[in-house]
Each structure stands twice: as C-alpha cells, then as structure tokens.
PDB file of N, CA and C in Angstrom:
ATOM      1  N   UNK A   1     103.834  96.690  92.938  1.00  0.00           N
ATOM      2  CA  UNK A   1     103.804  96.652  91.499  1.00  0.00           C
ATOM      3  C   UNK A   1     104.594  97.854  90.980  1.00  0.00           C
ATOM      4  N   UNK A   2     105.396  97.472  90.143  1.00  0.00           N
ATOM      5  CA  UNK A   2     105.886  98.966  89.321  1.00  0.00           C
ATOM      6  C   UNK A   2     104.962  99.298  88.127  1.00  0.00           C
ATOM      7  N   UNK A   3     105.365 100.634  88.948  1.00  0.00           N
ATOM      8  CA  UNK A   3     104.669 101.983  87.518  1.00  0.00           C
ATOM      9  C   UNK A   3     105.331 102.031  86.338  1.00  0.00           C
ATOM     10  N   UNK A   4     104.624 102.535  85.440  1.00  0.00           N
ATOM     11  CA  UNK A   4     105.560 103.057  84.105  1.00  0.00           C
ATOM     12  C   UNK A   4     104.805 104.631  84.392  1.00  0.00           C
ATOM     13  N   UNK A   5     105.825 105.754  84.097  1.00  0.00           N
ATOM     14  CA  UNK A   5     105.669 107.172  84.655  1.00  0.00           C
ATOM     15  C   UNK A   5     105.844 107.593  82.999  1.00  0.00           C
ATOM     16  N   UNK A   6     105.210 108.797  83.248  1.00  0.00           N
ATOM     17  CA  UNK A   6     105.467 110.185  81.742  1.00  0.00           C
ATOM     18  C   UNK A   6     105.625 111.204  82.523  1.00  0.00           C
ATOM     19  N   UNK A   7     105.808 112.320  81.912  1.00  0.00           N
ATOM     20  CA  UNK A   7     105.974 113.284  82.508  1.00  0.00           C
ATOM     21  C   UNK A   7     105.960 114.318  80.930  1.00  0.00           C
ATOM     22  N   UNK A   8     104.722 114.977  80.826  1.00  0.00           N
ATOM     23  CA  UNK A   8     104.784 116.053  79.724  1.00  0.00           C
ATOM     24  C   UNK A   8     104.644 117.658  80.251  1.00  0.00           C
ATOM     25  N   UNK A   9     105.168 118.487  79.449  1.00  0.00           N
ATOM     26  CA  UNK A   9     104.812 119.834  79.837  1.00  0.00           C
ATOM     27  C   UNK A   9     105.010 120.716  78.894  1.00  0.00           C
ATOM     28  N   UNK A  10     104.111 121.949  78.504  1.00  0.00           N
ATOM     29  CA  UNK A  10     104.419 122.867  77.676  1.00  0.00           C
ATOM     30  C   UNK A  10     104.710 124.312  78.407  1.00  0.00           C
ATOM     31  N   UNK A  11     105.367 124.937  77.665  1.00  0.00           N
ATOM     32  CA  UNK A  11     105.555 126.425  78.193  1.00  0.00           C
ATOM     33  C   UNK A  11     104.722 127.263  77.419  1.00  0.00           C
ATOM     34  N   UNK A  12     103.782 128.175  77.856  1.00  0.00           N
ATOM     35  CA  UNK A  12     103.228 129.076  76.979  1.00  0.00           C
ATOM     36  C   UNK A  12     104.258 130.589  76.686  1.00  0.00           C
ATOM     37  N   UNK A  13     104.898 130.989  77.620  1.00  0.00           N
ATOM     38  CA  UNK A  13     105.649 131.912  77.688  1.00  0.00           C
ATOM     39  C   UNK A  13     106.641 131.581  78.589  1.00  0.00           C
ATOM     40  N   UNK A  14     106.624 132.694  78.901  1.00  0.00           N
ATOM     41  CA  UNK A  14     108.493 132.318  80.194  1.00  0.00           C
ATOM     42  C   UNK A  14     107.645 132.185  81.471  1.00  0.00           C
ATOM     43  N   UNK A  15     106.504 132.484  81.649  1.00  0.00           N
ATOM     44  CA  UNK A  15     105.644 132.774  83.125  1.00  0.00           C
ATOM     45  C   UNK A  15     104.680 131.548  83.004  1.00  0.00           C
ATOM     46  N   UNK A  16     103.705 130.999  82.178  1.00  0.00           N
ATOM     47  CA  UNK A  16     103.105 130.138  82.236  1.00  0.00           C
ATOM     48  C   UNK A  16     103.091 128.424  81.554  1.00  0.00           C
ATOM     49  N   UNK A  17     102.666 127.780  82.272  1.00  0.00           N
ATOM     50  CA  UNK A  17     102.884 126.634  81.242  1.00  0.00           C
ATOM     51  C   UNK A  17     101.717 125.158  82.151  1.00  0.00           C
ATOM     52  N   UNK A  18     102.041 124.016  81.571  1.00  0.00           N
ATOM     53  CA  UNK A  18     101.102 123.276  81.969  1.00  0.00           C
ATOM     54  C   UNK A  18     102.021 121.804  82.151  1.00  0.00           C
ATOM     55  N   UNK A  19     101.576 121.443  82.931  1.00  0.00           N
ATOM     56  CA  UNK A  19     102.406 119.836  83.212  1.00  0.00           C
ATOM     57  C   UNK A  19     101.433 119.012  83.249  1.00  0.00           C
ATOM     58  N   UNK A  20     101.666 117.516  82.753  1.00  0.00           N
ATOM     59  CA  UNK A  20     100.653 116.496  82.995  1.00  0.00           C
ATOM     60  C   UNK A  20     102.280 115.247  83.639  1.00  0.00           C
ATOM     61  N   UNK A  21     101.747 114.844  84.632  1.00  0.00           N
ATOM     62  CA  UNK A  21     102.611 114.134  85.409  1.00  0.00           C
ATOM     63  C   UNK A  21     101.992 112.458  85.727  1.00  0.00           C
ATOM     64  N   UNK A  22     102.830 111.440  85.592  1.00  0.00           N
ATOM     65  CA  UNK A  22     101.740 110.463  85.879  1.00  0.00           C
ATOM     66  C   UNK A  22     102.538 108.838  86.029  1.00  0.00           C
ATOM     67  N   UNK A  23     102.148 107.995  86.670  1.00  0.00           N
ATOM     68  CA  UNK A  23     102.380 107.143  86.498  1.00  0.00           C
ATOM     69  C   UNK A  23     100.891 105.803  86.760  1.00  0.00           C
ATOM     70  N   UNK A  24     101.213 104.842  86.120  1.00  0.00           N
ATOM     71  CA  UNK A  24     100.470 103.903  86.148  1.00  0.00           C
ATOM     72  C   UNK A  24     100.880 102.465  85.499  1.00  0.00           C
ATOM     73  N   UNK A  25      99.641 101.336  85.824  1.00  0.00           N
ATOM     74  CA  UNK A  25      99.807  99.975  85.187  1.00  0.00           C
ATOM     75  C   UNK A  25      99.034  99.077  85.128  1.00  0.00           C
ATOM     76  N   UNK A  26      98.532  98.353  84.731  1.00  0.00           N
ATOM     77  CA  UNK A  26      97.414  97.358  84.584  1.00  0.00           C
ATOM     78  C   UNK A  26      97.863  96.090  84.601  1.00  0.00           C
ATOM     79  N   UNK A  27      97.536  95.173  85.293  1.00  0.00           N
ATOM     80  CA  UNK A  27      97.651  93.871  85.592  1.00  0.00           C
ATOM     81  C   UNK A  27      96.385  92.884  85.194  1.00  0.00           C
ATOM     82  N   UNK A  28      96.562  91.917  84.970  1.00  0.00           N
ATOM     83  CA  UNK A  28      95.167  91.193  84.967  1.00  0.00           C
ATOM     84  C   UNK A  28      94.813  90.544  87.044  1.00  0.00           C
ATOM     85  N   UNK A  29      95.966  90.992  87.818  1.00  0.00           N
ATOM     86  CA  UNK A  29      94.439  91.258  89.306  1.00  0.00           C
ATOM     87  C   UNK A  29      94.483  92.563  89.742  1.00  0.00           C
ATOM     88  N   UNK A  30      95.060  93.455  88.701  1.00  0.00           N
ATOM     89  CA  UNK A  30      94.516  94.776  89.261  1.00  0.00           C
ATOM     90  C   UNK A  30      95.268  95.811  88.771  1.00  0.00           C
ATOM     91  N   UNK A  31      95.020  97.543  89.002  1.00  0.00           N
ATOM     92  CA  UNK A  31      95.659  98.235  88.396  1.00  0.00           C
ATOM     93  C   UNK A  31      96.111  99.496  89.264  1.00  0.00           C
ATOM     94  N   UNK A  32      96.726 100.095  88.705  1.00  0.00           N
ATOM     95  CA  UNK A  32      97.352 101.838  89.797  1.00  0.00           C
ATOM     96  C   UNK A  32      97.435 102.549  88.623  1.00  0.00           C
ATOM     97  N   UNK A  33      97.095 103.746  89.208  1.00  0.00           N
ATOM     98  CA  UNK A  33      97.068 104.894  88.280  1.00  0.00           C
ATOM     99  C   UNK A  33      96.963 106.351  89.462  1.00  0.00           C
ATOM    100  N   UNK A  34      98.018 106.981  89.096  1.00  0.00           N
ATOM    101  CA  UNK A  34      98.181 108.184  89.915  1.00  0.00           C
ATOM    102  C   UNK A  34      98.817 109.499  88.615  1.00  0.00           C
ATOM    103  N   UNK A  35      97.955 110.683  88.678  1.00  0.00           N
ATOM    104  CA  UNK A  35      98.163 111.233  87.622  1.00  0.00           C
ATOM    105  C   UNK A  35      98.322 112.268  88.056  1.00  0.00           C
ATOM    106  N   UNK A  36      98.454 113.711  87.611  1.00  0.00           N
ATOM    107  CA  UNK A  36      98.954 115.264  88.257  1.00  0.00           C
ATOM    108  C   UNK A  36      98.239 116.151  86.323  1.00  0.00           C
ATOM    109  N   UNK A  37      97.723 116.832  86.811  1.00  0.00           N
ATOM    110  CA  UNK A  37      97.285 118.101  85.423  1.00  0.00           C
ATOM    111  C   UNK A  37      97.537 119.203  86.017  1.00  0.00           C
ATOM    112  N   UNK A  38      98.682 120.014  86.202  1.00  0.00           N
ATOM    113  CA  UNK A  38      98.418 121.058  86.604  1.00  0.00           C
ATOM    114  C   UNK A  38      98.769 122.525  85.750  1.00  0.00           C
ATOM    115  N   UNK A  39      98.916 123.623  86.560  1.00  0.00           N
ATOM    116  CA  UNK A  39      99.460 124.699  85.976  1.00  0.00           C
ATOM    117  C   UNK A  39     100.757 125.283  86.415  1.00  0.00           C
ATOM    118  N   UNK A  40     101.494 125.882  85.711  1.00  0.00           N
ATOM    119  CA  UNK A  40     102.437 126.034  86.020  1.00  0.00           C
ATOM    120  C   UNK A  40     102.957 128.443  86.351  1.00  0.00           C
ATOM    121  N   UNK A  41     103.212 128.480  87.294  1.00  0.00           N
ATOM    122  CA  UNK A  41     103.194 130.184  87.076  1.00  0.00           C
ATOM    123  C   UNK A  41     105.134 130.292  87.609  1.00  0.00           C
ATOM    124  N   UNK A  42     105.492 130.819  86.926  1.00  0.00           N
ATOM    125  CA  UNK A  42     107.189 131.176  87.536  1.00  0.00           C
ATOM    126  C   UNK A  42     106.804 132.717  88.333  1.00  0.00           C
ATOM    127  N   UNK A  43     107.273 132.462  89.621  1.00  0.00           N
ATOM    128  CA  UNK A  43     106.772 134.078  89.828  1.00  0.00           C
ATOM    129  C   UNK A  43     108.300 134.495  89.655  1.00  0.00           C
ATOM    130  N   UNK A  44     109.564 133.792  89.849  1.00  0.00           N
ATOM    131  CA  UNK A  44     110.620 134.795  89.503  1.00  0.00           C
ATOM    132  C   UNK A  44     111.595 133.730  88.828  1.00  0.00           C
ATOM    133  N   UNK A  45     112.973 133.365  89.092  1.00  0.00           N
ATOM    134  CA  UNK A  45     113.799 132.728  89.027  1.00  0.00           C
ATOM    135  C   UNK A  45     113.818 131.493  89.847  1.00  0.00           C
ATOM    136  N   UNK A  46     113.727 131.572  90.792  1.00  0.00           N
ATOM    137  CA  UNK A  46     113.786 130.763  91.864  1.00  0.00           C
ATOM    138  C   UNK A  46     112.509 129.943  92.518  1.00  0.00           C
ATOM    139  N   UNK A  47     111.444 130.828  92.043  1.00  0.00           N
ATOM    140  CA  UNK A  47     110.009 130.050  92.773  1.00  0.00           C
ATOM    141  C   UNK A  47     109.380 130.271  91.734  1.00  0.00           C
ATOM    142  N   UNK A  48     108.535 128.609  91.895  1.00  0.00           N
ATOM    143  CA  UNK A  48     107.455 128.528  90.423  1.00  0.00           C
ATOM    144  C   UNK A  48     106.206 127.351  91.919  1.00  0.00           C
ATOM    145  N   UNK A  49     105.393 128.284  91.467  1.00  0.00           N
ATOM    146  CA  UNK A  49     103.873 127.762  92.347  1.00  0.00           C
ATOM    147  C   UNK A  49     103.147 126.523  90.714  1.00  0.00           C
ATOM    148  N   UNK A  50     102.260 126.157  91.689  1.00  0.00           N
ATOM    149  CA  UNK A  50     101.260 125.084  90.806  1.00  0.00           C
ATOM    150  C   UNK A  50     100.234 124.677  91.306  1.00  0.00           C
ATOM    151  N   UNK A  51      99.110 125.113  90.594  1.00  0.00           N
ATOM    152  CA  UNK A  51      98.132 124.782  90.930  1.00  0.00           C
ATOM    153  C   UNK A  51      96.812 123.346  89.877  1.00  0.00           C
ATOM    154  N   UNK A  52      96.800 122.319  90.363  1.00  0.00           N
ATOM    155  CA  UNK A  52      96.218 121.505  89.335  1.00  0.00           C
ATOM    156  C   UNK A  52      95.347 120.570  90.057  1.00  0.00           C
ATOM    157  N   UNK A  53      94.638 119.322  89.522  1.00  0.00           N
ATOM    158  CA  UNK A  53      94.094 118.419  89.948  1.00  0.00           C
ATOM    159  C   UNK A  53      94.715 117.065  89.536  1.00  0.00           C
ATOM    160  N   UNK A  54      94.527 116.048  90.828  1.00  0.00           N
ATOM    161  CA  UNK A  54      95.394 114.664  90.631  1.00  0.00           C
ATOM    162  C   UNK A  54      94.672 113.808  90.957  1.00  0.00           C
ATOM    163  N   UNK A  55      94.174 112.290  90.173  1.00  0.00           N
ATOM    164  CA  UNK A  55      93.721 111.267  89.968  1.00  0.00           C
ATOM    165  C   UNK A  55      93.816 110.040  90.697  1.00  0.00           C
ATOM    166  N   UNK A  56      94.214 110.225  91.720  1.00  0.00           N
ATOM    167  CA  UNK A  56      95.067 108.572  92.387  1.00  0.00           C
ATOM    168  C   UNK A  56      93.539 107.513  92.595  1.00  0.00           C
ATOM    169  N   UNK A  57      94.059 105.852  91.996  1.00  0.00           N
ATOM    170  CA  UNK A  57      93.305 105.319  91.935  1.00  0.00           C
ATOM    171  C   UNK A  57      94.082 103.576  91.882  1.00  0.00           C
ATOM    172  N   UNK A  58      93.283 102.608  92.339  1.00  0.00           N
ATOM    173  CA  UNK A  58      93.876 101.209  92.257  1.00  0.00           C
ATOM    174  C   UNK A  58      93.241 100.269  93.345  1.00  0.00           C
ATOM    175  N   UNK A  59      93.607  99.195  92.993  1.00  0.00           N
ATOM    176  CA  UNK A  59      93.185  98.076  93.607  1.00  0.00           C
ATOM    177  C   UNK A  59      93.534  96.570  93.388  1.00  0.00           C
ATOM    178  N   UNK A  60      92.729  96.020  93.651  1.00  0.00           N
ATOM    179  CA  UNK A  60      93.020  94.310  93.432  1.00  0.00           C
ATOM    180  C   UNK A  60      91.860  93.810  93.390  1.00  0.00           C
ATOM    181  N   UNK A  61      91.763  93.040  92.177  1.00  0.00           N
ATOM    182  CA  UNK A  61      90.570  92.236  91.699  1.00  0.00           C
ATOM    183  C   UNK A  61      91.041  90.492  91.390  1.00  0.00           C
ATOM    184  N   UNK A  62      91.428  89.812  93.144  1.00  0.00           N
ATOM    185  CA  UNK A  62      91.021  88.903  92.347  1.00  0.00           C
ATOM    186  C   UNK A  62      90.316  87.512  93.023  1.00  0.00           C
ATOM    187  N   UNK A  63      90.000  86.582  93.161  1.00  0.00           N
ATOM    188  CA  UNK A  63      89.432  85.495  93.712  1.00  0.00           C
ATOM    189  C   UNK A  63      89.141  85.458  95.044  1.00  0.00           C
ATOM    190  N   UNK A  64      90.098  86.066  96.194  1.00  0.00           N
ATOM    191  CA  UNK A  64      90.134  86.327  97.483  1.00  0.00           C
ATOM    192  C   UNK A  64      89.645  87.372  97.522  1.00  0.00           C
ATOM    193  N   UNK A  65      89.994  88.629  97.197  1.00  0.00           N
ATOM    194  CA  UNK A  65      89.940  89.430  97.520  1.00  0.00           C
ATOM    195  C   UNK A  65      89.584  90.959  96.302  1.00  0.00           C
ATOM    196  N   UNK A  66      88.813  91.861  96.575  1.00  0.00           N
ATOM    197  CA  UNK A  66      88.355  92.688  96.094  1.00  0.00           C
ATOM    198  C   UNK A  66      88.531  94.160  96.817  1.00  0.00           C
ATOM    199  N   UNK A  67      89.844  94.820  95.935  1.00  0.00           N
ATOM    200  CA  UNK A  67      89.336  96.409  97.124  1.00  0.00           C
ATOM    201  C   UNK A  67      90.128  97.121  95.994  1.00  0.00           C
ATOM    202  N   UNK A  68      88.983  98.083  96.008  1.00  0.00           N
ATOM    203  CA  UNK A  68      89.679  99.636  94.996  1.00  0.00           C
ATOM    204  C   UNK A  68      89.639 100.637  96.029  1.00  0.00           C
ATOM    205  N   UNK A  69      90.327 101.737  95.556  1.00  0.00           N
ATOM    206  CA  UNK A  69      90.252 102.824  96.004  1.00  0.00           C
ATOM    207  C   UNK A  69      90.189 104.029  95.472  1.00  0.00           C
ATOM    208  N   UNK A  70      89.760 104.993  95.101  1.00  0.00           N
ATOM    209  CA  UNK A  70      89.702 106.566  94.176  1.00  0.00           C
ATOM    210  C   UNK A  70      89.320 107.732  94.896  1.00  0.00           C
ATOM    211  N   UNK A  71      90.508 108.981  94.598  1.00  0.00           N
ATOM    212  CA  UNK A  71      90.804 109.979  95.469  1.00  0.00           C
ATOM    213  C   UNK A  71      91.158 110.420  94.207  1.00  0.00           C
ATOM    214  N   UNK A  72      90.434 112.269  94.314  1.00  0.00           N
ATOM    215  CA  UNK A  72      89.972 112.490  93.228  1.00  0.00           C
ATOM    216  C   UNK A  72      90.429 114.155  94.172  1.00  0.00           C
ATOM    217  N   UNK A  73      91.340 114.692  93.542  1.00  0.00           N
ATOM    218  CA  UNK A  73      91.515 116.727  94.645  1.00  0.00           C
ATOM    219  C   UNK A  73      92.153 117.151  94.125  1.00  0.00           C
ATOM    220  N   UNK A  74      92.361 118.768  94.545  1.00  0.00           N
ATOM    221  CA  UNK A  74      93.355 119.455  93.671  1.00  0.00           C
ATOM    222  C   UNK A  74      94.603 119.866  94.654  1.00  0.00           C
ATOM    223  N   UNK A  75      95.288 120.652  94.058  1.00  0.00           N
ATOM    224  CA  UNK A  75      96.600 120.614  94.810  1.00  0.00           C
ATOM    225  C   UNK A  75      97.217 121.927  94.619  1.00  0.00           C
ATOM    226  N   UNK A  76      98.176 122.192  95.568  1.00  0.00           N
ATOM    227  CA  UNK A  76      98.500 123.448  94.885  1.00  0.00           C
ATOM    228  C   UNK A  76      99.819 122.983  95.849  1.00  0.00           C
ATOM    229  N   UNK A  77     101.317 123.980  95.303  1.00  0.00           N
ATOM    230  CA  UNK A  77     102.052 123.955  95.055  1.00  0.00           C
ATOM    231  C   UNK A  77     103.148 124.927  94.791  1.00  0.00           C
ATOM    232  N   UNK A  78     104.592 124.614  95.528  1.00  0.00           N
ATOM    233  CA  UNK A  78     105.674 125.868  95.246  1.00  0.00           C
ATOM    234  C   UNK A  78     106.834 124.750  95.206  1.00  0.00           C
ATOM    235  N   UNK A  79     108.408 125.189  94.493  1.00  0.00           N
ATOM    236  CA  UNK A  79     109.295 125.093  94.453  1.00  0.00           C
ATOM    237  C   UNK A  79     109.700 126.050  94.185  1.00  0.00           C
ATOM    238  N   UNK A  80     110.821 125.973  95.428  1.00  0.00           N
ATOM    239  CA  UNK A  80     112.069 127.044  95.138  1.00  0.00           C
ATOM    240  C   UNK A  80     113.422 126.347  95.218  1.00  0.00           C
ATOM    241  N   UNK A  81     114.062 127.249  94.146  1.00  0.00           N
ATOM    242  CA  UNK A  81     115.465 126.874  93.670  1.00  0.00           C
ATOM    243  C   UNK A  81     116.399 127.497  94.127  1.00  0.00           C
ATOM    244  N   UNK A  82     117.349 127.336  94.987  1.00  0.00           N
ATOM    245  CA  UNK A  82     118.304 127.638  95.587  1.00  0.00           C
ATOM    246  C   UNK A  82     119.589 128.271  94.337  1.00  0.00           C
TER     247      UNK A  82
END
C-alpha cells in the first residue's frame, strides 16, 4: 500500500529544534501508520543527534484474515554531513 508522508519541523534557535516525521493511510481492509516526534540538537556544522519517540502500527482487517501490529520506542540518532 502507499503512504502519504509529512514531514514538519521547527527551529527554536540555531542548536535546537523539533521534527514530527510521518507517513500513513487508511483503507477500508486496513491501515499503516509510522510516525517519528523527535528532538533535534546541532552539536556543530556537520553533526546533528536526535533523540524522540516513533509510532509504527498496521494491519489487515478483512473477511479472511485479521492481523495488526503496534510497536511503540524511542530512538535516538546522529547525522553527519560531509
């Protein structure tokens, strides 16, 4: 199934900020939803860490068959920029 994705984020300063990351979709036999809230810290130019919690969830609801699944953790996180 395809997702439809967002992707929002604010900067509080030049060092902190917040991302909400996500994609999902609803069907009438079933749905996906995988989401990201995290934080955002730049420690310099080149490397920005993240630390947040992510939502992944879905299944199939229909006549045959019945199965969800939900995974629910946090995450943490680096990129560096060359």
């Amino acid at each position: 199934m395809p997702l439809i994705g967002i992707e929002l984020g604010y900067d509080f300063n030049d060092k902190f900020g917040i991302l909400l990351k996500g994609e999902g979709l609803w069907s009438p036999f079933g749905r996906a939803e995988d989401f990201l809230l995290s934080t955002r810290y730049n420690v310099n130019d080149q490397v920005t860490m993240y630390l947040g919690y992510r939502f992944l969830e879905g299944g199939s609801d229909i006549d045959e068959l019945l199965t969800f699944a939900s995974f629910h953790y946090l995450t943490l996180g680096a990129q560096v920029r060359l």
